[in-house]
PDB file of N, CA and C in Angstrom:
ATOM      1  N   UNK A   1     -49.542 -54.501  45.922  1.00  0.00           N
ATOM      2  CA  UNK A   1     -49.484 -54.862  44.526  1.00  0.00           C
ATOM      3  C   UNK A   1     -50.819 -54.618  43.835  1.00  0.00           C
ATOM      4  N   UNK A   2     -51.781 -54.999  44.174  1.00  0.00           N
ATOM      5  CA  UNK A   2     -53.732 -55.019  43.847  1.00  0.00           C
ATOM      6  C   UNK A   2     -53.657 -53.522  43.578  1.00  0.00           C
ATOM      7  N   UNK A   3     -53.549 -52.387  44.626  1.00  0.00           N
ATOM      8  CA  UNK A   3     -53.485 -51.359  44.292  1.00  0.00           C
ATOM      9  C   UNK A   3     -52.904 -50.409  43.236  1.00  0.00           C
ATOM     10  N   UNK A   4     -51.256 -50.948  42.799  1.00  0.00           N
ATOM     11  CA  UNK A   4     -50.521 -50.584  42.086  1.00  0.00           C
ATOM     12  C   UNK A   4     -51.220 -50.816  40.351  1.00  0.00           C
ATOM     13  N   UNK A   5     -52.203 -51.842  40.472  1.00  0.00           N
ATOM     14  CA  UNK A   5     -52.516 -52.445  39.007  1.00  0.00           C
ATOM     15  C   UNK A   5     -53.870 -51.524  38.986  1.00  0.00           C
ATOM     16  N   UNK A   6     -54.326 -51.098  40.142  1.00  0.00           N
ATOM     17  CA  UNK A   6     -55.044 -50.529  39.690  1.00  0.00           C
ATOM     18  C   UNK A   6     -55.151 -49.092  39.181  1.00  0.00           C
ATOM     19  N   UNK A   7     -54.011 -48.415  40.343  1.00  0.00           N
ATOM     20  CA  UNK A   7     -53.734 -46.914  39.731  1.00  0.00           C
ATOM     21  C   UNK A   7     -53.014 -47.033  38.366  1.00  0.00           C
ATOM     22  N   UNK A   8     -52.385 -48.104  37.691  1.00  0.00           N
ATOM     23  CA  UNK A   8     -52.049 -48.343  36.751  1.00  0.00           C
ATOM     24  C   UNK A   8     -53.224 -47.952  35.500  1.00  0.00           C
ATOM     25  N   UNK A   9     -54.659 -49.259  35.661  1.00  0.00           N
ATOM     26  CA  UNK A   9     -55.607 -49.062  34.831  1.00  0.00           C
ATOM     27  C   UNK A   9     -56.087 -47.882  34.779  1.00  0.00           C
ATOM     28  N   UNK A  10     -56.291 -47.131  36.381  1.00  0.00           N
ATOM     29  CA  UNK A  10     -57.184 -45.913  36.401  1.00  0.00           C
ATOM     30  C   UNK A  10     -56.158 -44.894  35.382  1.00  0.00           C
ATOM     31  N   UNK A  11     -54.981 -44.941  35.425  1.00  0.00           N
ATOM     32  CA  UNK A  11     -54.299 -44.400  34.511  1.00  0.00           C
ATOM     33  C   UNK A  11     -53.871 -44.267  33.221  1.00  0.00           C
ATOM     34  N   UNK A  12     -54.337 -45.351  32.937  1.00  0.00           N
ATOM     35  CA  UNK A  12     -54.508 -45.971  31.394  1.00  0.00           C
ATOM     36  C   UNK A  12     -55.881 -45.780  30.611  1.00  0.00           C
ATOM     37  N   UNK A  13     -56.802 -45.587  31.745  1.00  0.00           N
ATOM     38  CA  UNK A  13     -58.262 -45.140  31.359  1.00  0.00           C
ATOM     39  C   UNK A  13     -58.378 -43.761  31.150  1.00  0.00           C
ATOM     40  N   UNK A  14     -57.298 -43.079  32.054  1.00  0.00           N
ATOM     41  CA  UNK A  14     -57.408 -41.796  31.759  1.00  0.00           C
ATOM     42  C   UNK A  14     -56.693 -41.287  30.903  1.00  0.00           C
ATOM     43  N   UNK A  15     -55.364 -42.036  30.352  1.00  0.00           N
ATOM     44  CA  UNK A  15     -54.818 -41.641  29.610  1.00  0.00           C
ATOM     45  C   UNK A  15     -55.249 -41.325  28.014  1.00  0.00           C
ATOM     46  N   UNK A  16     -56.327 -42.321  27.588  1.00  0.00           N
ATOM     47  CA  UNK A  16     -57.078 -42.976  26.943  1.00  0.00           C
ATOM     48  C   UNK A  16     -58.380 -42.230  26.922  1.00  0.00           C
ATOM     49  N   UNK A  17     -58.717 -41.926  28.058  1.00  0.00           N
ATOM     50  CA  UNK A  17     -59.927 -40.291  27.632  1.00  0.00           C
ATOM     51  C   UNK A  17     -59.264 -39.251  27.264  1.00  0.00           C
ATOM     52  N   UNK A  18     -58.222 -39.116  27.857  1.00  0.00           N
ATOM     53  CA  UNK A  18     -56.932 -37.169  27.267  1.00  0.00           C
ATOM     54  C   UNK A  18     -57.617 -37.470  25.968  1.00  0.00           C
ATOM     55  N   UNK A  19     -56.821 -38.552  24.933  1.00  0.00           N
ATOM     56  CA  UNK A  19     -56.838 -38.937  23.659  1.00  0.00           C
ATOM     57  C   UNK A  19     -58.201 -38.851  23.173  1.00  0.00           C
ATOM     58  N   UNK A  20     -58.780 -39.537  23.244  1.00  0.00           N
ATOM     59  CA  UNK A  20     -59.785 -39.523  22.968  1.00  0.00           C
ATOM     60  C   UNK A  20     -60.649 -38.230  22.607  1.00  0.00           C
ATOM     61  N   UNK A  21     -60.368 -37.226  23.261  1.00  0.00           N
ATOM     62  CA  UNK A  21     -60.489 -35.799  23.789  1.00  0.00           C
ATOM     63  C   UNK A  21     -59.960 -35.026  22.457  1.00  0.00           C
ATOM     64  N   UNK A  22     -58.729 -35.123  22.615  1.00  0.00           N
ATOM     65  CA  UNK A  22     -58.007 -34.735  21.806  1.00  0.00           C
ATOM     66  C   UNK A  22     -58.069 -35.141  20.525  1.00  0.00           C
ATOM     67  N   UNK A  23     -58.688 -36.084  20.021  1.00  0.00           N
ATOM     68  CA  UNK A  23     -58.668 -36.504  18.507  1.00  0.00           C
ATOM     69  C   UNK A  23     -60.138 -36.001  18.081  1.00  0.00           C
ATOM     70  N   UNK A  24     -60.809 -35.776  19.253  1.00  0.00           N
ATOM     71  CA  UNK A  24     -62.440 -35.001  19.240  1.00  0.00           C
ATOM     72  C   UNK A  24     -61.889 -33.888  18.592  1.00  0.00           C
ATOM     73  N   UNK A  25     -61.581 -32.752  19.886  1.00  0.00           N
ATOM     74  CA  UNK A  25     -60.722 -31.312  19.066  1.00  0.00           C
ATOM     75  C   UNK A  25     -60.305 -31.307  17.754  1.00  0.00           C
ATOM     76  N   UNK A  26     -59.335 -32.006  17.392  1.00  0.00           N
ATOM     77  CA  UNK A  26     -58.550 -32.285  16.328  1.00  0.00           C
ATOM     78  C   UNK A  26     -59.823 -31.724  15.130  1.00  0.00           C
ATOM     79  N   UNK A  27     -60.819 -32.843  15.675  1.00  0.00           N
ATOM     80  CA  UNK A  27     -61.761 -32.931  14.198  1.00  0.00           C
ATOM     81  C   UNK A  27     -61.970 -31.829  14.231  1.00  0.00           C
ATOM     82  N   UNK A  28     -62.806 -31.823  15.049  1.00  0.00           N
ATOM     83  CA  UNK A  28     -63.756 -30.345  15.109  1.00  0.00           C
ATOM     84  C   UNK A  28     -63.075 -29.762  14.779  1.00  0.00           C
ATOM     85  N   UNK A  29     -61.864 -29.176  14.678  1.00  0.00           N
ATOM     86  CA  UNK A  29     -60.729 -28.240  14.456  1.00  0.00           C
ATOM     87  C   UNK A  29     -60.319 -28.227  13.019  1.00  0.00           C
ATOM     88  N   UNK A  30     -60.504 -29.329  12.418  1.00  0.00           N
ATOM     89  CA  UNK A  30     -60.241 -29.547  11.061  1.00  0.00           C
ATOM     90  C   UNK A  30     -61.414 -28.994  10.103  1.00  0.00           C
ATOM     91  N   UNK A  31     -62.859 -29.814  10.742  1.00  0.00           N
ATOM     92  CA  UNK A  31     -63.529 -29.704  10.392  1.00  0.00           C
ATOM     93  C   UNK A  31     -64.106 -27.639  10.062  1.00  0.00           C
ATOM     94  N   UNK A  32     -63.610 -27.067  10.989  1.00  0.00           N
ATOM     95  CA  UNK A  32     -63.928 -25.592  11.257  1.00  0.00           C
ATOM     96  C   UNK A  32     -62.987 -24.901  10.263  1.00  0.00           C
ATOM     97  N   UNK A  33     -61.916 -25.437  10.481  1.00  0.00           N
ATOM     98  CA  UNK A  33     -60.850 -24.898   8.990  1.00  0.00           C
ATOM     99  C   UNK A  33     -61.537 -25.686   7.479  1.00  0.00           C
ATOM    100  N   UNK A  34     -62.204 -26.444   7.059  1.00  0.00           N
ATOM    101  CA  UNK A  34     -62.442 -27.398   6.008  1.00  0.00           C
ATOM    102  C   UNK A  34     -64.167 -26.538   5.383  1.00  0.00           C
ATOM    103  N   UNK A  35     -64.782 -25.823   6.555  1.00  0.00           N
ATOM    104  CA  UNK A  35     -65.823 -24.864   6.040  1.00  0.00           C
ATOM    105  C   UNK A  35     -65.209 -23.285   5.867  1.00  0.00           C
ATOM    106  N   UNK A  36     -64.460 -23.045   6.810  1.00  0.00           N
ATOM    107  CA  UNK A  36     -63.823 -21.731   6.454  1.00  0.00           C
ATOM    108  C   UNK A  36     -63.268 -21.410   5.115  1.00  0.00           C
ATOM    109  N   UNK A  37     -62.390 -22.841   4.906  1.00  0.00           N
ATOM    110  CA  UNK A  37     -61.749 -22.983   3.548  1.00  0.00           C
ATOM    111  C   UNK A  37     -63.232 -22.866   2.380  1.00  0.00           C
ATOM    112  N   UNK A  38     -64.101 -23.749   2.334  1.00  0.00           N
ATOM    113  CA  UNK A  38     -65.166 -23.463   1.435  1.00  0.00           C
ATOM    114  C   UNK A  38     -65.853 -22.573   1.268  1.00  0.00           C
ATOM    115  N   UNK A  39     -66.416 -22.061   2.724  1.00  0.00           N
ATOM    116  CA  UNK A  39     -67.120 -20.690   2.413  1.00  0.00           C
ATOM    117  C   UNK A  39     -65.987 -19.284   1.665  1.00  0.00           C
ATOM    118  N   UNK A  40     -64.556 -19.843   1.928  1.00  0.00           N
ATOM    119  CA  UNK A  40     -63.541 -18.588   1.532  1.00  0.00           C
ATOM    120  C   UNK A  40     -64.360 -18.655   0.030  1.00  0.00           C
ATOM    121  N   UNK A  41     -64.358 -19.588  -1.076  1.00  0.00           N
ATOM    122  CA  UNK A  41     -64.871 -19.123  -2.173  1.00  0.00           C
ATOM    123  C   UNK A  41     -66.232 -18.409  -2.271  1.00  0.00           C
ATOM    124  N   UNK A  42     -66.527 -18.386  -1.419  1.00  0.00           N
ATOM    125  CA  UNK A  42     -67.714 -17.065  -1.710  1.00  0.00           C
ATOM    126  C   UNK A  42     -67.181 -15.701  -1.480  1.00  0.00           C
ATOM    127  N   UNK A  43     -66.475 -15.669  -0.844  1.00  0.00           N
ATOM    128  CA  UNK A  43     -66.022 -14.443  -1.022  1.00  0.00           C
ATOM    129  C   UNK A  43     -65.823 -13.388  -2.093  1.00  0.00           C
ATOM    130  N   UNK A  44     -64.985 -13.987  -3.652  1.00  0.00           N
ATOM    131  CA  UNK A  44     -65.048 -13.231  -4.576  1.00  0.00           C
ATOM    132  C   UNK A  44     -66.395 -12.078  -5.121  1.00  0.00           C
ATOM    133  N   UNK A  45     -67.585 -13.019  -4.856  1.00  0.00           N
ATOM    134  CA  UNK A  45     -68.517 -11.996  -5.003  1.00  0.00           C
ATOM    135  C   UNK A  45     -69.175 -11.528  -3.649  1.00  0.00           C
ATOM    136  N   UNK A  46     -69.352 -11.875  -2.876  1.00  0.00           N
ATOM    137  CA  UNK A  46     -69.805 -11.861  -1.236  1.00  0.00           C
ATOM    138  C   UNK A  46     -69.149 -11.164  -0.540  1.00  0.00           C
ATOM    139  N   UNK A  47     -67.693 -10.780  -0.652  1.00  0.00           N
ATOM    140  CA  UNK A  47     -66.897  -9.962   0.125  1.00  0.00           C
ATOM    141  C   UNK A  47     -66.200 -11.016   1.370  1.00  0.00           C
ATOM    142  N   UNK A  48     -65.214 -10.593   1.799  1.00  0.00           N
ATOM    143  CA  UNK A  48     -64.622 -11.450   2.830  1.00  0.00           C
ATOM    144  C   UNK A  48     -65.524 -11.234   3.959  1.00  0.00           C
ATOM    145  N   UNK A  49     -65.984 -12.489   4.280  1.00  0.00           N
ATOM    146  CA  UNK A  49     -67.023 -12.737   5.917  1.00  0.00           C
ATOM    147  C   UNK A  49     -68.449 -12.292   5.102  1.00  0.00           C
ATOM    148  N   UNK A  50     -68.354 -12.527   3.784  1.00  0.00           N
ATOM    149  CA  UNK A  50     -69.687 -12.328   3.782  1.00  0.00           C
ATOM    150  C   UNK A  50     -70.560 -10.935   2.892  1.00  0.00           C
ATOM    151  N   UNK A  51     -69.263 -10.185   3.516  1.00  0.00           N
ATOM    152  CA  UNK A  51     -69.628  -8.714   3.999  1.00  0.00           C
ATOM    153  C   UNK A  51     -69.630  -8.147   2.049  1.00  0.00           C
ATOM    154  N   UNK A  52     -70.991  -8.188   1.161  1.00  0.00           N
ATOM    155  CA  UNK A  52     -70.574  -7.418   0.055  1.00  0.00           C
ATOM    156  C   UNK A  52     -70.597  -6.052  -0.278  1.00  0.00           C
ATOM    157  N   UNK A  53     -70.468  -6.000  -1.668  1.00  0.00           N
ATOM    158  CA  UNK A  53     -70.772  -4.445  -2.249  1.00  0.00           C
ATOM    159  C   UNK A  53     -71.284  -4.647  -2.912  1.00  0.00           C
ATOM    160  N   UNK A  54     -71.880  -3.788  -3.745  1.00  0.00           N
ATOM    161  CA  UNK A  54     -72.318  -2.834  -4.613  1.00  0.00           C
ATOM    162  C   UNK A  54     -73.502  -4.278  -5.229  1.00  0.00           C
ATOM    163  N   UNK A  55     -74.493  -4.412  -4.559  1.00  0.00           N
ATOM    164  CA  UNK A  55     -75.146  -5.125  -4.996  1.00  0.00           C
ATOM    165  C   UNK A  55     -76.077  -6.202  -4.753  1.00  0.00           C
ATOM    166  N   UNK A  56     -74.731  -7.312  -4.178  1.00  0.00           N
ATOM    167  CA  UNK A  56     -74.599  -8.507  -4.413  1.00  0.00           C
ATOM    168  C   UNK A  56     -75.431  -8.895  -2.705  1.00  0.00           C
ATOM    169  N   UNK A  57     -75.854  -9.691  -2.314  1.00  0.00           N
ATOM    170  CA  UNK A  57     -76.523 -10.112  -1.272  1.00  0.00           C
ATOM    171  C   UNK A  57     -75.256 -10.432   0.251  1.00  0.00           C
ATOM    172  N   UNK A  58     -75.538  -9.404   1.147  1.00  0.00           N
ATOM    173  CA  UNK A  58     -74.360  -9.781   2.119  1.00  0.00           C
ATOM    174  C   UNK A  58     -74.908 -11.070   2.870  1.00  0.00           C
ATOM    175  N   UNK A  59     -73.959 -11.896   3.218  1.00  0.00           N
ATOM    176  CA  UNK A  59     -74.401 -13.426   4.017  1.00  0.00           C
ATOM    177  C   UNK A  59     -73.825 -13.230   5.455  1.00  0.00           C
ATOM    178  N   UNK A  60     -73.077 -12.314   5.677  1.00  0.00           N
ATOM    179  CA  UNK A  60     -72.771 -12.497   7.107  1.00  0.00           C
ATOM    180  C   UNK A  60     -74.001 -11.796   8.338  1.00  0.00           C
ATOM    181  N   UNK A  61     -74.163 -12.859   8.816  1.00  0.00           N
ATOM    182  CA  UNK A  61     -75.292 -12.799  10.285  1.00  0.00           C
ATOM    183  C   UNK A  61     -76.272 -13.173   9.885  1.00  0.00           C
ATOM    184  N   UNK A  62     -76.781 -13.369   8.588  1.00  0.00           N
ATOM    185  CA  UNK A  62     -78.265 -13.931   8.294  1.00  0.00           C
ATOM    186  C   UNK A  62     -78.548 -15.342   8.978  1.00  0.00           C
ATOM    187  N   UNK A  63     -79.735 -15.677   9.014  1.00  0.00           N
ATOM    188  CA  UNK A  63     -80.205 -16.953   9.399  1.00  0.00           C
ATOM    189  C   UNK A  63     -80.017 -17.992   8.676  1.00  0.00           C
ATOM    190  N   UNK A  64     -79.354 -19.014   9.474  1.00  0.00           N
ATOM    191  CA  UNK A  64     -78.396 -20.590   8.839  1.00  0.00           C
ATOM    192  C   UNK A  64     -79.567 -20.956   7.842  1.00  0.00           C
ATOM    193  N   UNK A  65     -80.640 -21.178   8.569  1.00  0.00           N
ATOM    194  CA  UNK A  65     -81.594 -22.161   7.998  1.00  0.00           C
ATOM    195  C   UNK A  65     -82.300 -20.839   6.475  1.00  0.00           C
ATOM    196  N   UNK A  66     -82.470 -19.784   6.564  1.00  0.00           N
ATOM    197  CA  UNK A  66     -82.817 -19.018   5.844  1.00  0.00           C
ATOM    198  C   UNK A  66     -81.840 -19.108   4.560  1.00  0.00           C
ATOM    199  N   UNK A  67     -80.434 -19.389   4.539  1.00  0.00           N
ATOM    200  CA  UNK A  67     -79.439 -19.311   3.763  1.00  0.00           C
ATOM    201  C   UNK A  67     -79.147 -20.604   3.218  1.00  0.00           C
ATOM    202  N   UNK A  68     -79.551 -21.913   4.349  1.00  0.00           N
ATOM    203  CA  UNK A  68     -79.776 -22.971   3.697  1.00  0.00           C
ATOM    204  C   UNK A  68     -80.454 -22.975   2.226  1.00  0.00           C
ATOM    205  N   UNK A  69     -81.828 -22.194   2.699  1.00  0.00           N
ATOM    206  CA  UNK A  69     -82.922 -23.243   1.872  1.00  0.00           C
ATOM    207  C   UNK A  69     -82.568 -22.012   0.975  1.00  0.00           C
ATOM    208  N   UNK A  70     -81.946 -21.082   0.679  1.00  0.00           N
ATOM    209  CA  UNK A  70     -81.659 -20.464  -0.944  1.00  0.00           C
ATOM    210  C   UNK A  70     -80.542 -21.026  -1.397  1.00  0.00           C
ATOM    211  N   UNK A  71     -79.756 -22.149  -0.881  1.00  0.00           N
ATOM    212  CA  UNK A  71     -78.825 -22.205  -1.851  1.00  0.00           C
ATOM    213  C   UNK A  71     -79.346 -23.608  -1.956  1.00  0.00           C
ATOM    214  N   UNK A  72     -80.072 -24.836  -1.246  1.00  0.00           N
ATOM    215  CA  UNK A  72     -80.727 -25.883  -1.633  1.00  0.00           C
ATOM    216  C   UNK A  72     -81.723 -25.669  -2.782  1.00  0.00           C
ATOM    217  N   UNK A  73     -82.589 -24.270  -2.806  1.00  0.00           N
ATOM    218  CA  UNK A  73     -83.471 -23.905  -3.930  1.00  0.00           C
ATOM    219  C   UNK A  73     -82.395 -23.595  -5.226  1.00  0.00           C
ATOM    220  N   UNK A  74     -81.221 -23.087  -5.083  1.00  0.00           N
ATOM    221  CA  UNK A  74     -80.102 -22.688  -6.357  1.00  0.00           C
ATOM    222  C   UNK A  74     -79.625 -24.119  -6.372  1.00  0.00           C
ATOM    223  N   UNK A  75     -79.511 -24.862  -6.166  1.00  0.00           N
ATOM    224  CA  UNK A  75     -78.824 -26.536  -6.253  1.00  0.00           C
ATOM    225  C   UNK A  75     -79.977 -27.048  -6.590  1.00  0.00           C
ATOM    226  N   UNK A  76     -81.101 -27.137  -6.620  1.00  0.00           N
ATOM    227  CA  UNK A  76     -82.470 -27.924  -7.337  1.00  0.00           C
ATOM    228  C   UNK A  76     -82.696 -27.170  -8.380  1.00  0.00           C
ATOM    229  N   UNK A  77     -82.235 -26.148  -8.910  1.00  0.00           N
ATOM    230  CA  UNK A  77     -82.897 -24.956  -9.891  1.00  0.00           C
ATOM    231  C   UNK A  77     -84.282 -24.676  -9.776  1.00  0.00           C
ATOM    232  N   UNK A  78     -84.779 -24.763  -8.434  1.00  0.00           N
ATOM    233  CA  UNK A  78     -86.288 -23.908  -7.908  1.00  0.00           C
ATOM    234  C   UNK A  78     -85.819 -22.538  -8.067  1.00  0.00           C
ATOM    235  N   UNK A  79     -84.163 -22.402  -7.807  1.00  0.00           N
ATOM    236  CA  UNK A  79     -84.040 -20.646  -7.549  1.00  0.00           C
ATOM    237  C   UNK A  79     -83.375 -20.199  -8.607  1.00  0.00           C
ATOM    238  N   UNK A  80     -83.791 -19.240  -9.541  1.00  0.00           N
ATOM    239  CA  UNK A  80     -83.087 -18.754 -10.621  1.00  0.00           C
ATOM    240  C   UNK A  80     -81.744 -17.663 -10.001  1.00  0.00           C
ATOM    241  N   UNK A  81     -80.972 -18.171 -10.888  1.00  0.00           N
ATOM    242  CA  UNK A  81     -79.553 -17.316 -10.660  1.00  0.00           C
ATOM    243  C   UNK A  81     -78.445 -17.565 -11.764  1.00  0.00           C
ATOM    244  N   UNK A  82     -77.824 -16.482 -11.964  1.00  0.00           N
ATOM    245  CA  UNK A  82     -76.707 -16.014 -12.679  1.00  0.00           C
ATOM    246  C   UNK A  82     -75.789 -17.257 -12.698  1.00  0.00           C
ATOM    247  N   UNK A  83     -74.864 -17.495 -11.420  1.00  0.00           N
ATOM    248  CA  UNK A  83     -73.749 -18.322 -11.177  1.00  0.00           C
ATOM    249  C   UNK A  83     -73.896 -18.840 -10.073  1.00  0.00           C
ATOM    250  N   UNK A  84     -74.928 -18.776  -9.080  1.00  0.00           N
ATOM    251  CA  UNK A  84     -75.307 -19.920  -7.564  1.00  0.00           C
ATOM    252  C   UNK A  84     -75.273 -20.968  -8.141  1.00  0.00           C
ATOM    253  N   UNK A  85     -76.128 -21.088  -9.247  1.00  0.00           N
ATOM    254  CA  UNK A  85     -76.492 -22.494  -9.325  1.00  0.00           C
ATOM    255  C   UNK A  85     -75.742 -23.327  -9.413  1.00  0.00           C
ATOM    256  N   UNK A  86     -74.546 -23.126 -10.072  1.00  0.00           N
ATOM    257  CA  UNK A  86     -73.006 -23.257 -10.717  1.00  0.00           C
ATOM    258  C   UNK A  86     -72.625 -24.131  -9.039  1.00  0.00           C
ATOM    259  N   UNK A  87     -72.400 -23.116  -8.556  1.00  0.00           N
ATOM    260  CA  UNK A  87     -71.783 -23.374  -6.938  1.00  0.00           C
ATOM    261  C   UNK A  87     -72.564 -24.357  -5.923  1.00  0.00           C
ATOM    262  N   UNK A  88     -73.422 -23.608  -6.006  1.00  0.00           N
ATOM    263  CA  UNK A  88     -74.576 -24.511  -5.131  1.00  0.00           C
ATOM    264  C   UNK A  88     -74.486 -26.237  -5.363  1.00  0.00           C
ATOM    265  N   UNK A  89     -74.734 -26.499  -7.028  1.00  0.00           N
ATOM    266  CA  UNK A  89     -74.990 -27.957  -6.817  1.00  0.00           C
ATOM    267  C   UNK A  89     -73.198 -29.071  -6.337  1.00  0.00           C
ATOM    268  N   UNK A  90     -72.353 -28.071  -6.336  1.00  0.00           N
ATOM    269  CA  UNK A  90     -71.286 -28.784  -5.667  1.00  0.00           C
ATOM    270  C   UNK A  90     -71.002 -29.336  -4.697  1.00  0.00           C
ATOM    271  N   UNK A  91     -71.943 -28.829  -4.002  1.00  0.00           N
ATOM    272  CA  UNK A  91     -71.884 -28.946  -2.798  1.00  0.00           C
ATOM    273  C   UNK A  91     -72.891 -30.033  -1.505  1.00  0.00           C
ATOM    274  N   UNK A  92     -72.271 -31.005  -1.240  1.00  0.00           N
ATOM    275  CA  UNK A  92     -73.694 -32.111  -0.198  1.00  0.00           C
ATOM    276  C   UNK A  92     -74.434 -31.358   0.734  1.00  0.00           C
ATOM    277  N   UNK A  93     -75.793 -31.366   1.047  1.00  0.00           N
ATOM    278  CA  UNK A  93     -76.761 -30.671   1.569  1.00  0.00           C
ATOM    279  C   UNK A  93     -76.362 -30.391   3.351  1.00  0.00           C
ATOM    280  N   UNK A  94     -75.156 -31.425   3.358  1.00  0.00           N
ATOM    281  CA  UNK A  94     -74.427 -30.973   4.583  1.00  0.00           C
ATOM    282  C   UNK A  94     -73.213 -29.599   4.811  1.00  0.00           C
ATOM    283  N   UNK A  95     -72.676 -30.004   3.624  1.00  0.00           N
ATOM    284  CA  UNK A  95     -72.110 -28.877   3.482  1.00  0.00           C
ATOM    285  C   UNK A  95     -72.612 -27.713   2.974  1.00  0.00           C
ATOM    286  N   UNK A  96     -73.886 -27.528   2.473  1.00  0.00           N
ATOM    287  CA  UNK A  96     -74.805 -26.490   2.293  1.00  0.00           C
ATOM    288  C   UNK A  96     -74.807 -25.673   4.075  1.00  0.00           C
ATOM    289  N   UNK A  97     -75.505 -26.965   4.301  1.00  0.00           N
ATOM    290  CA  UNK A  97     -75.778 -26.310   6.012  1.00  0.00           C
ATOM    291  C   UNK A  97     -74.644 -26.086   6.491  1.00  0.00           C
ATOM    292  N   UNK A  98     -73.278 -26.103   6.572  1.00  0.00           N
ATOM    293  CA  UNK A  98     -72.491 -25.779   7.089  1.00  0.00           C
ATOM    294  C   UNK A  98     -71.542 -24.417   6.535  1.00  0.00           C
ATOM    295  N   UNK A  99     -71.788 -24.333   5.234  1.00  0.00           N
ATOM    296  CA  UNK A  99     -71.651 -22.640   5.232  1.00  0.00           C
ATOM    297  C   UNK A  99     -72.117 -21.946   5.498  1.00  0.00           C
ATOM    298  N   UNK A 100     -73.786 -22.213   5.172  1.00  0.00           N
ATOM    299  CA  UNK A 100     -74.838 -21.220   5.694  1.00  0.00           C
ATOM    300  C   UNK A 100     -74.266 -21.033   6.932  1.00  0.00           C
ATOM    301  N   UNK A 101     -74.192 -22.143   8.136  1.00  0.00           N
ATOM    302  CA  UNK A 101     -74.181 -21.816   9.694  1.00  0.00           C
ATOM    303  C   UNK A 101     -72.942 -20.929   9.373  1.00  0.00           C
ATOM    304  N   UNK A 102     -71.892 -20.910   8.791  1.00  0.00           N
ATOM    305  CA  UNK A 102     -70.672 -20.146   8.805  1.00  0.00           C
ATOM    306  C   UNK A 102     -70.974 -19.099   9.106  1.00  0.00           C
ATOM    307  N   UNK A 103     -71.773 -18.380   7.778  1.00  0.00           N
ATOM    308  CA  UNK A 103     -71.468 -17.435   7.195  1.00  0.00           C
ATOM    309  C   UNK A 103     -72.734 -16.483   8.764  1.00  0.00           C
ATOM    310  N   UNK A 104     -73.716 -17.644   8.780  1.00  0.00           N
ATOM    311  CA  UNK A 104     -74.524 -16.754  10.611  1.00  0.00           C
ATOM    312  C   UNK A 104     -74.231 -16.636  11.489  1.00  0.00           C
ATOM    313  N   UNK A 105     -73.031 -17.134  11.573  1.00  0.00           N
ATOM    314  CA  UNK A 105     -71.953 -17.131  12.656  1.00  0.00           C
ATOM    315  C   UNK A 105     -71.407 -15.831  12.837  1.00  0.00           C
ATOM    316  N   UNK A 106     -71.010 -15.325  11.429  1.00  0.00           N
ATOM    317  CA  UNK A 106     -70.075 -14.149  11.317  1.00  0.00           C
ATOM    318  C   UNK A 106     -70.087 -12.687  11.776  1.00  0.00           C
ATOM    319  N   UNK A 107     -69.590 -12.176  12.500  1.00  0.00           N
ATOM    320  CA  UNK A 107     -69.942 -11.199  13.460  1.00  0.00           C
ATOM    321  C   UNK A 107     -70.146  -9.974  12.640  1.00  0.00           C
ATOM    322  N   UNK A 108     -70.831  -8.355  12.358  1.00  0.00           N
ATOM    323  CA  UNK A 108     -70.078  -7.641  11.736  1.00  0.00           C
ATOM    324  C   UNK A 108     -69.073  -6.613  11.971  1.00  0.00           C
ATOM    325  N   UNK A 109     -68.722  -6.927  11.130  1.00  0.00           N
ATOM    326  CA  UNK A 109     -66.545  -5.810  11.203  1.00  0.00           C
ATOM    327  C   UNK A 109     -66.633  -4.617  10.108  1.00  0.00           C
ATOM    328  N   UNK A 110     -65.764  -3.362  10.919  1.00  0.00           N
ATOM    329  CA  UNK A 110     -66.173  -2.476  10.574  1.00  0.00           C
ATOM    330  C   UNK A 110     -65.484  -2.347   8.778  1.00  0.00           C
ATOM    331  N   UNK A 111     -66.235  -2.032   7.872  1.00  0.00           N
ATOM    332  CA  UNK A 111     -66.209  -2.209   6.869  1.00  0.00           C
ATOM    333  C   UNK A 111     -65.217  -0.837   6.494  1.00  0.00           C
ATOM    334  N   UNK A 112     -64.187  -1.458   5.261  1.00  0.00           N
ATOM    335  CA  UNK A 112     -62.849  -0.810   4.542  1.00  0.00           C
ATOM    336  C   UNK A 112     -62.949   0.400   3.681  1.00  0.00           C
TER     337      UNK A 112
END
């Protein structure tokens, strides 16, 4: 019986880390779709992944922290710009850093 209660708990403990596990993923998983979704609006001028034309500054593969601090400088108006600034201050200095990391993430693909 002693034994039975215990493969019981050990099973209930483990059942209870799976979960646990799994509601981790979940986020992270949400969370990875919830910057994808934000950085998608850069795209219109940036090009999809980053990748622009005729101009405009490409963001895919640059350095997180390098891409940070120009769009924290366009959200303080240290950095003069057209329409960043517009965008930039929408955004919490976390989610700053988390497009930037996006967009240095982004591998390059052979262009259309």
């Amino acid at each position: 019986m002693k034994n039975n209660r215990h493969e019981r708990s050990v099973g209930l403990v483990l059942a209870g880390a799976v979960l646990l596990l799994q509601s981790g993923l979940a986020t992270a998983q949400t969370s990875n779709l919830d910057v994808a979704a934000k950085a998608a609006s850069c795209n219109a001028c940036h090009g999809p992944y980053g990748q622009s034309q005729a101009g405009i500054p490409t963001l895919e593969g640059r350095s997180a922290d390098d891409m940070f601090t120009s769009l924290k400088g366009f959200a303080n108006g240290q950095r003069a710009a057209y329409v960043m600034h517009h965008h930039a201050k929408g955004y919490s200095d976390q989610e700053l850093r988390d497009i930037a990391t996006y967009f240095a993430q982004q591998k390059p693909r052979a262009r259309r």
